[in-house]
N, C-alpha and C. Protein backbone atom coordinates (compact mmCIF):
# COMPACT_ATOMS: atom_id res chain seq x y z
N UNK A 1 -39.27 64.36 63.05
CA UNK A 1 -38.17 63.56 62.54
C UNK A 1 -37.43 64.40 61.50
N UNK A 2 -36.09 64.63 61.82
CA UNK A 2 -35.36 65.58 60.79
C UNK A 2 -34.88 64.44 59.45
N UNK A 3 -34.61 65.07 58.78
CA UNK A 3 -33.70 64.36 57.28
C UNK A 3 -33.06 63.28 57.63
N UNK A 4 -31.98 63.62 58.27
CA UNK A 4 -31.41 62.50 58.75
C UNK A 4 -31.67 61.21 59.32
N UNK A 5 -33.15 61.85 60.33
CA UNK A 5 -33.12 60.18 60.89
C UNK A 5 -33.87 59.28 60.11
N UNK A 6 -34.37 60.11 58.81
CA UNK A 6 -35.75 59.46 58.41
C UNK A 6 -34.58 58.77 57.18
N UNK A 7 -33.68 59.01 56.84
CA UNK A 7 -32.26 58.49 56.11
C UNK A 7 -31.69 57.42 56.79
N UNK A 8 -31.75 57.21 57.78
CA UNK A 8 -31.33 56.26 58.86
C UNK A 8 -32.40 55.37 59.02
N UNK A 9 -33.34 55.58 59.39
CA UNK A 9 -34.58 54.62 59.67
C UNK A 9 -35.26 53.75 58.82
N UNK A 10 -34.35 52.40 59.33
CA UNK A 10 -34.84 51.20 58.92
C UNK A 10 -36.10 50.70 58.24
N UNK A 11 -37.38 51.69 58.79
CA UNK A 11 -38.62 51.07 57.40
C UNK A 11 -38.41 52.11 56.28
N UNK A 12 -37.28 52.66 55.61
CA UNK A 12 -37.17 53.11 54.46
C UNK A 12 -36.49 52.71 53.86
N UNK A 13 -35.65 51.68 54.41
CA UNK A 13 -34.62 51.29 53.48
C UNK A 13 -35.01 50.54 52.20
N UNK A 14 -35.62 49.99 52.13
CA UNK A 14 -35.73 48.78 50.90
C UNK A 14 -37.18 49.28 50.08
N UNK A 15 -38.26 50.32 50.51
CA UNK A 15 -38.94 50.71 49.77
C UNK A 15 -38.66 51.11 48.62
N UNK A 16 -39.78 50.81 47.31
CA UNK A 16 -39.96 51.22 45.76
C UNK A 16 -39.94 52.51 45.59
N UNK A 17 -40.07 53.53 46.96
CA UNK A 17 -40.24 54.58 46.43
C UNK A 17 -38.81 55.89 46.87
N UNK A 18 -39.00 57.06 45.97
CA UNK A 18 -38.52 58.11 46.02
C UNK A 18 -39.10 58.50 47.51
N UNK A 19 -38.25 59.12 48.45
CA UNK A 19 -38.73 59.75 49.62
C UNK A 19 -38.40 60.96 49.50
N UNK A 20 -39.85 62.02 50.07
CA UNK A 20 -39.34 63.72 50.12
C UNK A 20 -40.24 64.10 51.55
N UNK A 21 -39.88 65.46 51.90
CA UNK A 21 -40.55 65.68 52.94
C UNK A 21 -41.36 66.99 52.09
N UNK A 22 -42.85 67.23 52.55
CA UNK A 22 -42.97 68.38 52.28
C UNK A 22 -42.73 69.53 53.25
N UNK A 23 -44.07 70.96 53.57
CA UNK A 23 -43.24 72.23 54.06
C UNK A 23 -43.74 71.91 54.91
N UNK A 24 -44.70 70.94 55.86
CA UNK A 24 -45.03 70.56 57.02
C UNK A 24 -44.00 69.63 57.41
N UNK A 25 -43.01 69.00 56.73
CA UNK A 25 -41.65 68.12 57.27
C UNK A 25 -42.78 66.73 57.11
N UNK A 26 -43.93 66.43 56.65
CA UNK A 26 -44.82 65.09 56.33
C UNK A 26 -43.99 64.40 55.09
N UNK A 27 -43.69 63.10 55.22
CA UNK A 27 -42.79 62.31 54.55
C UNK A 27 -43.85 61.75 53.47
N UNK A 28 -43.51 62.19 51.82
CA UNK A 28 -44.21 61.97 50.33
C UNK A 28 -43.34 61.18 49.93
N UNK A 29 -44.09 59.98 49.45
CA UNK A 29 -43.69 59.00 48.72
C UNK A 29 -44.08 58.76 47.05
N UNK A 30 -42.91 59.13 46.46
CA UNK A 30 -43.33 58.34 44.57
C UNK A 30 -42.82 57.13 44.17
N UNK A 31 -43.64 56.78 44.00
CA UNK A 31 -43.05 55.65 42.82
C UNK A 31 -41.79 55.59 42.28
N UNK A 32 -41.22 54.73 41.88
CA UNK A 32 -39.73 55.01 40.82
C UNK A 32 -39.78 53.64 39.85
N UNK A 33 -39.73 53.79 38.74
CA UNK A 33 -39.98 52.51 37.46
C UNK A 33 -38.31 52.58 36.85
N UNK A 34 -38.12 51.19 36.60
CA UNK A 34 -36.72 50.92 36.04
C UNK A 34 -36.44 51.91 34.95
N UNK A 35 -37.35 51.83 34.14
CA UNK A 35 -37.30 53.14 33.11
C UNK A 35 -36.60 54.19 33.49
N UNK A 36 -37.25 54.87 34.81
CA UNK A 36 -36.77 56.03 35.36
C UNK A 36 -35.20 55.70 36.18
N UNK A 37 -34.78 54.56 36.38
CA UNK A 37 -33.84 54.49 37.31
C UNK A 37 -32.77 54.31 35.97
N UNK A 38 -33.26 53.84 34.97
CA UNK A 38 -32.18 53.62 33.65
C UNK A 38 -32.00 55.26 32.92
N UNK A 39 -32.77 55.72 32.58
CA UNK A 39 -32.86 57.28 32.73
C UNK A 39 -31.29 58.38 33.74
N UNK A 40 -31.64 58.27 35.20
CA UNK A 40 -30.45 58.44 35.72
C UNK A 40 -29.74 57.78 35.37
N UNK A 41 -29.23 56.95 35.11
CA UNK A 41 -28.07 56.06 35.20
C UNK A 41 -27.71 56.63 34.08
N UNK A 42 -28.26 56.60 33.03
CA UNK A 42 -27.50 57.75 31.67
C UNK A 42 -27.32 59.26 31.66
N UNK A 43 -28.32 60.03 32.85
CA UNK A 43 -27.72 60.84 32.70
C UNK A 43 -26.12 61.14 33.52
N UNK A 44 -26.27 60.48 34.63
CA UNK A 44 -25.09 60.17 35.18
C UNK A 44 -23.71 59.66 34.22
N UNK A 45 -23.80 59.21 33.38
CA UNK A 45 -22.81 58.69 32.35
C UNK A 45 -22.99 59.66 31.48
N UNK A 46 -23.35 60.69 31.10
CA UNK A 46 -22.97 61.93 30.54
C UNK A 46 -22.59 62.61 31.73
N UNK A 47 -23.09 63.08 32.22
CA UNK A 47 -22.33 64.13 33.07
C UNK A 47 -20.86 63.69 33.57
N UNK A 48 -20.73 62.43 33.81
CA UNK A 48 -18.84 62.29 34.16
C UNK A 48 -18.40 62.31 33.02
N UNK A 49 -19.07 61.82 32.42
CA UNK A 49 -17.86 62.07 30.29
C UNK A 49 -17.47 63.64 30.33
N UNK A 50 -18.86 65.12 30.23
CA UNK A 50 -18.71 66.27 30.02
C UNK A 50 -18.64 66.58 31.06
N UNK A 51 -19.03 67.00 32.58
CA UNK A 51 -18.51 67.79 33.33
C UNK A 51 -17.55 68.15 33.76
N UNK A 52 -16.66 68.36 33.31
CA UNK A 52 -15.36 69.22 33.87
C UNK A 52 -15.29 69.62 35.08
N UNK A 53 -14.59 69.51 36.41
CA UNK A 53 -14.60 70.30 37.56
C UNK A 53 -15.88 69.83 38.14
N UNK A 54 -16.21 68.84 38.34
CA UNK A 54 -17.13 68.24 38.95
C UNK A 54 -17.68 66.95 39.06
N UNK A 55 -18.57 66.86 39.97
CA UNK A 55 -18.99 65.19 39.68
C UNK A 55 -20.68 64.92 39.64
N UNK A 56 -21.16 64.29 39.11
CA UNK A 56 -22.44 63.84 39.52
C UNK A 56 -23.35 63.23 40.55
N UNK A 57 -24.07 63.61 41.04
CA UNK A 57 -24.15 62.42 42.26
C UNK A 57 -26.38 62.52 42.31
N UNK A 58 -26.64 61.38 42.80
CA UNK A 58 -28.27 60.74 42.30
C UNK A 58 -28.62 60.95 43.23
N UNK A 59 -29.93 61.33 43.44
CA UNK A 59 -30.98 61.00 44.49
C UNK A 59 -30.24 61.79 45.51
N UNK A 60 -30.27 63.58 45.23
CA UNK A 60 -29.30 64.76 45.72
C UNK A 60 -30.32 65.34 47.06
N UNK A 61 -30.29 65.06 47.83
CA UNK A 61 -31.56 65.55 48.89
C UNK A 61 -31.02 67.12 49.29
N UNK A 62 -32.14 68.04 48.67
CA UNK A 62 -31.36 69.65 49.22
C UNK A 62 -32.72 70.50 49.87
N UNK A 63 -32.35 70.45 51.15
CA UNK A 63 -33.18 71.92 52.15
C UNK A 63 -33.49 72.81 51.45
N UNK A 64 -35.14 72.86 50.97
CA UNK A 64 -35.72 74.02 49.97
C UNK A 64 -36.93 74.52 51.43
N UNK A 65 -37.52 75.69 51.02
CA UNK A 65 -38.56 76.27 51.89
C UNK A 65 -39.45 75.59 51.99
N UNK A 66 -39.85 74.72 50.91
CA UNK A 66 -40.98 73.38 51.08
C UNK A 66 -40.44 72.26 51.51
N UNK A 67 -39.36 71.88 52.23
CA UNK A 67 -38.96 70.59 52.77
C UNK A 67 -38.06 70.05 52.08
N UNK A 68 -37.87 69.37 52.33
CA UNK A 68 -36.31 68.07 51.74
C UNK A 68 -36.76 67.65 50.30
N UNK A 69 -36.38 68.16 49.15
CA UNK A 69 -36.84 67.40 47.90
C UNK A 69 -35.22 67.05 47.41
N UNK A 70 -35.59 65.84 46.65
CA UNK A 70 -35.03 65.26 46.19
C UNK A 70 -34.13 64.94 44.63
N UNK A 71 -33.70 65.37 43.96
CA UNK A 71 -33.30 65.67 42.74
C UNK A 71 -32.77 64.16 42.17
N UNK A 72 -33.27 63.97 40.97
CA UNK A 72 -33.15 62.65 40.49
C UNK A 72 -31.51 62.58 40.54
N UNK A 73 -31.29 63.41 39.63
CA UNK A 73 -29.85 63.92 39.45
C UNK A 73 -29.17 65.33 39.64
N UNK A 74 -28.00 65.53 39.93
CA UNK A 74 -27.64 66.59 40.27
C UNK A 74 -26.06 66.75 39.85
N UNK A 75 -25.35 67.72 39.43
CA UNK A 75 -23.96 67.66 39.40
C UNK A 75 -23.64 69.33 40.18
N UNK A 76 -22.84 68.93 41.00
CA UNK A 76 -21.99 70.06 41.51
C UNK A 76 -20.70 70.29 41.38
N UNK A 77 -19.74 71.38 41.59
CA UNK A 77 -18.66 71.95 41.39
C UNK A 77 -17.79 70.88 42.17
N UNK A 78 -16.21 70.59 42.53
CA UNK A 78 -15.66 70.37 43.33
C UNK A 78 -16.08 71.32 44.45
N UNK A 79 -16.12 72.47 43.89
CA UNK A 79 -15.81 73.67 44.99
C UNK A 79 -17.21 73.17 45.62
N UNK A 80 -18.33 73.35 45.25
CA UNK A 80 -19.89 72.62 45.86
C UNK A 80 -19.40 72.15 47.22
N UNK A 81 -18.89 70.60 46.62
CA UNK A 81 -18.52 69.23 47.55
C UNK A 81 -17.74 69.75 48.50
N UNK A 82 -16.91 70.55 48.11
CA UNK A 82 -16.04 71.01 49.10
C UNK A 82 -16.41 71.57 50.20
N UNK A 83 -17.55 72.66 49.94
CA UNK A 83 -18.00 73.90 50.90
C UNK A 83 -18.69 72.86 51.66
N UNK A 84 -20.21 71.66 50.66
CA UNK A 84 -20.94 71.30 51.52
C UNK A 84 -20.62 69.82 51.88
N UNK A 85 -19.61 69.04 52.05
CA UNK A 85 -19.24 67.58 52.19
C UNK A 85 -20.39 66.78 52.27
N UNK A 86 -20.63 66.16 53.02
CA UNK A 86 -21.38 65.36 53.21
C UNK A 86 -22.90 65.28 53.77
N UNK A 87 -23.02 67.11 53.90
CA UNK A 87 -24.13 67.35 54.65
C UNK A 87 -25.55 66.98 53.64
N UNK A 88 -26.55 66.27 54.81
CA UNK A 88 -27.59 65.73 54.42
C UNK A 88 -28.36 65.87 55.22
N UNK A 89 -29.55 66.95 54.51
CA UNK A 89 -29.45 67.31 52.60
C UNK A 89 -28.61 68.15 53.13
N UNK A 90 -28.35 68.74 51.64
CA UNK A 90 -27.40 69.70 51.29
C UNK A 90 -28.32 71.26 51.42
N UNK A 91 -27.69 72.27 52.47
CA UNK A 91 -28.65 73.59 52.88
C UNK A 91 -28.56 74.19 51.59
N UNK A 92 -27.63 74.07 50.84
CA UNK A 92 -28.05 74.82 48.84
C UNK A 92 -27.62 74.11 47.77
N UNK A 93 -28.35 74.13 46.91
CA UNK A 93 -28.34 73.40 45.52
C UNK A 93 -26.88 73.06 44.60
N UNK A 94 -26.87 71.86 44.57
CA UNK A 94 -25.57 72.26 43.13
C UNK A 94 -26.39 73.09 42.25
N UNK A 95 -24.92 73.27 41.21
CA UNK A 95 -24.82 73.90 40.03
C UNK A 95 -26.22 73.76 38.91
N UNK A 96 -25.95 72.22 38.90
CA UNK A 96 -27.33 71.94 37.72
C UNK A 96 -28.02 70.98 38.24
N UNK A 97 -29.82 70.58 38.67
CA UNK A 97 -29.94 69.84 39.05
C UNK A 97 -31.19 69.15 38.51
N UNK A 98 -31.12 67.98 37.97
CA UNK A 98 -32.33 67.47 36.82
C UNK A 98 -33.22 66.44 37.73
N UNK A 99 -34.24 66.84 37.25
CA UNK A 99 -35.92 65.80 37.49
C UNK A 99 -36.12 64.87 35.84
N UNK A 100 -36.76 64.30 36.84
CA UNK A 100 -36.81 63.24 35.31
C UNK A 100 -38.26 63.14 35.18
N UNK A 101 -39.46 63.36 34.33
CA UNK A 101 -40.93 63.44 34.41
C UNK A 101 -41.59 61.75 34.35
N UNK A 102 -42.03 61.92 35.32
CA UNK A 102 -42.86 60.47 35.67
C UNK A 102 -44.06 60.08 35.30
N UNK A 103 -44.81 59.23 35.37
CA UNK A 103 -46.20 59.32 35.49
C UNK A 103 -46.99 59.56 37.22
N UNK A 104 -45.94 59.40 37.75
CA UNK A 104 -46.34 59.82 39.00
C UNK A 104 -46.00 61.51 39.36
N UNK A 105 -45.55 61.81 38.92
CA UNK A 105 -45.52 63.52 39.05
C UNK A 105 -46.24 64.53 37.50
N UNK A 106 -46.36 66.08 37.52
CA UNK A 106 -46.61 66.23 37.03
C UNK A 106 -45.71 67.60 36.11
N UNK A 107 -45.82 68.17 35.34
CA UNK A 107 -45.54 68.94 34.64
C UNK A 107 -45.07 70.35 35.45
N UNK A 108 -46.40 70.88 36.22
CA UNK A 108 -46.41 71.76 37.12
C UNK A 108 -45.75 71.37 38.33
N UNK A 109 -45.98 70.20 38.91
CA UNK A 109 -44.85 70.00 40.00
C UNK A 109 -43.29 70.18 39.71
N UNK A 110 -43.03 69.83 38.52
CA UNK A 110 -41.76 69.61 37.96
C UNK A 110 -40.91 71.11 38.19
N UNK A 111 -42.42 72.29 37.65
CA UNK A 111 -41.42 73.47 37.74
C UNK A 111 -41.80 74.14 39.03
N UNK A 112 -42.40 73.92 39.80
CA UNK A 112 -42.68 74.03 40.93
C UNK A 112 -41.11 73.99 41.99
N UNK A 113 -40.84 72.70 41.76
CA UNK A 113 -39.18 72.04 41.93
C UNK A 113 -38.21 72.90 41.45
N UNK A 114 -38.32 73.73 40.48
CA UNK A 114 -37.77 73.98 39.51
C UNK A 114 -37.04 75.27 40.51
N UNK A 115 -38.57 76.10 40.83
CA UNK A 115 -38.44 77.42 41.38
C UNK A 115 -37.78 77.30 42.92
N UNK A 116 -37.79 76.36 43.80
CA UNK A 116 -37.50 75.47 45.08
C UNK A 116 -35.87 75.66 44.63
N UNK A 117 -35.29 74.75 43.95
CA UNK A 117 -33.91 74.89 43.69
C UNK A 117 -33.32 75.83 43.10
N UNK A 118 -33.60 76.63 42.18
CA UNK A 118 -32.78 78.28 42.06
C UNK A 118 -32.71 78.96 43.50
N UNK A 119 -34.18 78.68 43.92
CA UNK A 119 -34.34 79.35 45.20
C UNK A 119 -32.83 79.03 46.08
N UNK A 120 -32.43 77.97 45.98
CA UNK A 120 -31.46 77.74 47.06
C UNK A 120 -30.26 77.58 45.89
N UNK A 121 -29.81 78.31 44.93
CA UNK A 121 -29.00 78.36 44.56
C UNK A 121 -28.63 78.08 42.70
N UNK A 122 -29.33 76.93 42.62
CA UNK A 122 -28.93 75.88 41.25
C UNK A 122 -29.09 77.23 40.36
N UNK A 123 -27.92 76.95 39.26
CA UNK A 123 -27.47 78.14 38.38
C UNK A 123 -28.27 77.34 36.98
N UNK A 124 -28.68 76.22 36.73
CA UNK A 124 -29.59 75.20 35.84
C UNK A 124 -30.59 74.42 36.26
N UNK A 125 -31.73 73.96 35.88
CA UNK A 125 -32.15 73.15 36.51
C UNK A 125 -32.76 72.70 34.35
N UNK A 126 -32.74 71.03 34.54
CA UNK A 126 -32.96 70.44 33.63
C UNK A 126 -34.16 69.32 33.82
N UNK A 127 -34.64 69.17 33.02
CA UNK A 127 -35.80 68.25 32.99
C UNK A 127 -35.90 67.27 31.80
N UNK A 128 -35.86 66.14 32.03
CA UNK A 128 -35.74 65.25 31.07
C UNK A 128 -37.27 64.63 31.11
N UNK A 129 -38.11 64.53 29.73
CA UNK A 129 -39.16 63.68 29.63
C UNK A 129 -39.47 62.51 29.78
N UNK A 130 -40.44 61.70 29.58
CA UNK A 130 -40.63 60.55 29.64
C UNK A 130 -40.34 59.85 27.93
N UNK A 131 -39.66 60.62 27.08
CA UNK A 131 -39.46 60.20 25.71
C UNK A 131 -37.52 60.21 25.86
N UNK A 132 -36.83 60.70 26.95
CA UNK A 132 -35.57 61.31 26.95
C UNK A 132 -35.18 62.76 26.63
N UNK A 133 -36.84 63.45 26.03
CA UNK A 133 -36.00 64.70 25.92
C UNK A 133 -35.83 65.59 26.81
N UNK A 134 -34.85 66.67 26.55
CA UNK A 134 -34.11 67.18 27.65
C UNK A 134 -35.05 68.95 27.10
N UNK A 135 -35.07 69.32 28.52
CA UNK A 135 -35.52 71.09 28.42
C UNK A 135 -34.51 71.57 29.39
N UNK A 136 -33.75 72.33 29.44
CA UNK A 136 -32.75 73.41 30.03
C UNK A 136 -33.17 74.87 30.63
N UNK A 137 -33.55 75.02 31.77
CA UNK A 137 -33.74 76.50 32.65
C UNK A 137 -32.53 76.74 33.22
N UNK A 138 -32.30 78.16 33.01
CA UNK A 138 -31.72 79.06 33.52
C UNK A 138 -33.03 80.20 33.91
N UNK A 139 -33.19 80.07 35.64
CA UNK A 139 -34.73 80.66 35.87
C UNK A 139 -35.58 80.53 35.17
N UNK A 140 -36.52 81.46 35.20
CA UNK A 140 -37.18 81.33 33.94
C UNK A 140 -37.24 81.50 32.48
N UNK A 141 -35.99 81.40 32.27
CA UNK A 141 -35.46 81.37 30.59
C UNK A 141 -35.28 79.44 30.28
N UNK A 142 -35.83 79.42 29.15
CA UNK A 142 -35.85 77.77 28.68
C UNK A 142 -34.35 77.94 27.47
N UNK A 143 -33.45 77.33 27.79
CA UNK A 143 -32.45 77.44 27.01
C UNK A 143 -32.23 76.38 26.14
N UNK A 144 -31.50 76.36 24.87
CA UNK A 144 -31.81 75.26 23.82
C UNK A 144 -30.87 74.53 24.45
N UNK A 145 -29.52 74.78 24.98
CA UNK A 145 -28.58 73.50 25.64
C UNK A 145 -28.51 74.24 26.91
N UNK A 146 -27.80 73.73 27.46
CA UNK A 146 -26.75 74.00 28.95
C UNK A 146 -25.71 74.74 28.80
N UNK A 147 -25.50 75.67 29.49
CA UNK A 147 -24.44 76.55 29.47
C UNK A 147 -23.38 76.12 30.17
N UNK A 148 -23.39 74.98 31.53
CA UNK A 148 -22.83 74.73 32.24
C UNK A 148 -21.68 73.68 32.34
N UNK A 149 -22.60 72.46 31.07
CA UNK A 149 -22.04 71.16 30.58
C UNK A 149 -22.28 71.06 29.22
N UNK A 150 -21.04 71.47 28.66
CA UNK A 150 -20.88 71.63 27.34
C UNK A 150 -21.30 70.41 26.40
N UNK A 151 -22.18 70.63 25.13
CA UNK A 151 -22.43 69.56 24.69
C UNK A 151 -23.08 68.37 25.03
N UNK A 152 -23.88 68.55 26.15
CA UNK A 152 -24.81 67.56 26.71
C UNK A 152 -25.86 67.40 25.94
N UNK A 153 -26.31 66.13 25.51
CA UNK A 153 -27.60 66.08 24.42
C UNK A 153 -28.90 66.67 24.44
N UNK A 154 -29.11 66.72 23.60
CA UNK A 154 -30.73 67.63 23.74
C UNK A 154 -32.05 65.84 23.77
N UNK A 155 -31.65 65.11 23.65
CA UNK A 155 -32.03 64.29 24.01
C UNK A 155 -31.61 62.36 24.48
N UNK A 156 -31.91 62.10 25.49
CA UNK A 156 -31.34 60.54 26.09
C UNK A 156 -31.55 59.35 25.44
N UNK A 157 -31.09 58.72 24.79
CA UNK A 157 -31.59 57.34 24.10
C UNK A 157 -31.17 56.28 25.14
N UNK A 158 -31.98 55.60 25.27
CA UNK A 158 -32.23 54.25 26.14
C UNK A 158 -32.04 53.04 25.04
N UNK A 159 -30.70 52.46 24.97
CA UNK A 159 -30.29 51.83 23.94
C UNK A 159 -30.08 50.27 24.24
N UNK A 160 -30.53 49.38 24.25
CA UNK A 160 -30.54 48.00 24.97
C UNK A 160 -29.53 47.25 24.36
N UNK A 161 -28.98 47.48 23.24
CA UNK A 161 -27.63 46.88 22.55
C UNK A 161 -26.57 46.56 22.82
């Protein structure tokens, strides 16, 4: 079953969980907690405030050597969207593309992911904690902000007000 049909196919639609394939193409299921879905949703509302020349877009499915993984969040170029429209997944990474740390994943998986998406391109890859804070790679360099999206916080507040 390629990407697509398993995107199409009706017993995935309404499941709790994150869907990925691993490097055998075997379909991995995580968990996802409102926490984590409120999480994107803010980082998504920064990235359209600061990204310039681009847009944000959730739950980014991109063709890595280990299978279809999934990026909580992702922002790419126009030029990105342009080259890759609508293809799903996408055969290379946007620009910057963030995981958000779960209790269902781990630390080492995170950069595991990490090395998967430079691999296919991403010029950032960001990781937000389970507290909101934010860590910034450029490969294996940990950078204090983003080079890419100016002024993006070094950490997310989840503000119920």
């Amino acid at each position: 079953m390629n990407w697509q049909a398993i995107c199409d196919n009706p017993v995935f639609r309404d499941i709790p969980f994150k869907v990925e394939t691993n490097k055998w193409g075997k379909i991995e299921l995580s968990p996802a907690s409102n926490e984590h879905g409120i999480y994107q949703a803010l980082l998504i509302e920064w990235l359209v405030k600061l990204g310039d020349n681009g847009r944000p877009i959730s739950e980014c499915g991109i063709q890595t050597s280990q299978g279809v993984k999934v990026a909580d969040v992702a922002w790419g170029s126009y030029e990105f969207f342009k080259k890759n429209k609508r293809q799903n997944p996408y055969p290379e990474s946007p620009e910057v593309v963030i995981e958000i740390l779960s209790p269902s994943n781990t630390q080492s998986e995170m950069l595991e992911k990490k090395e998967l998406y430079f691999a296919k391109g991403a010029k950032e890859f960001w990781l937000c904690g389970s507290d909101g804070c934010m860590k910034f790679f450029k490969h294996d360099e940990e950078l204090g902000e983003s080079r890419l999206i100016n002024n993006f916080p070094n950490k997310i507040e989840i503000d119920f007000a």
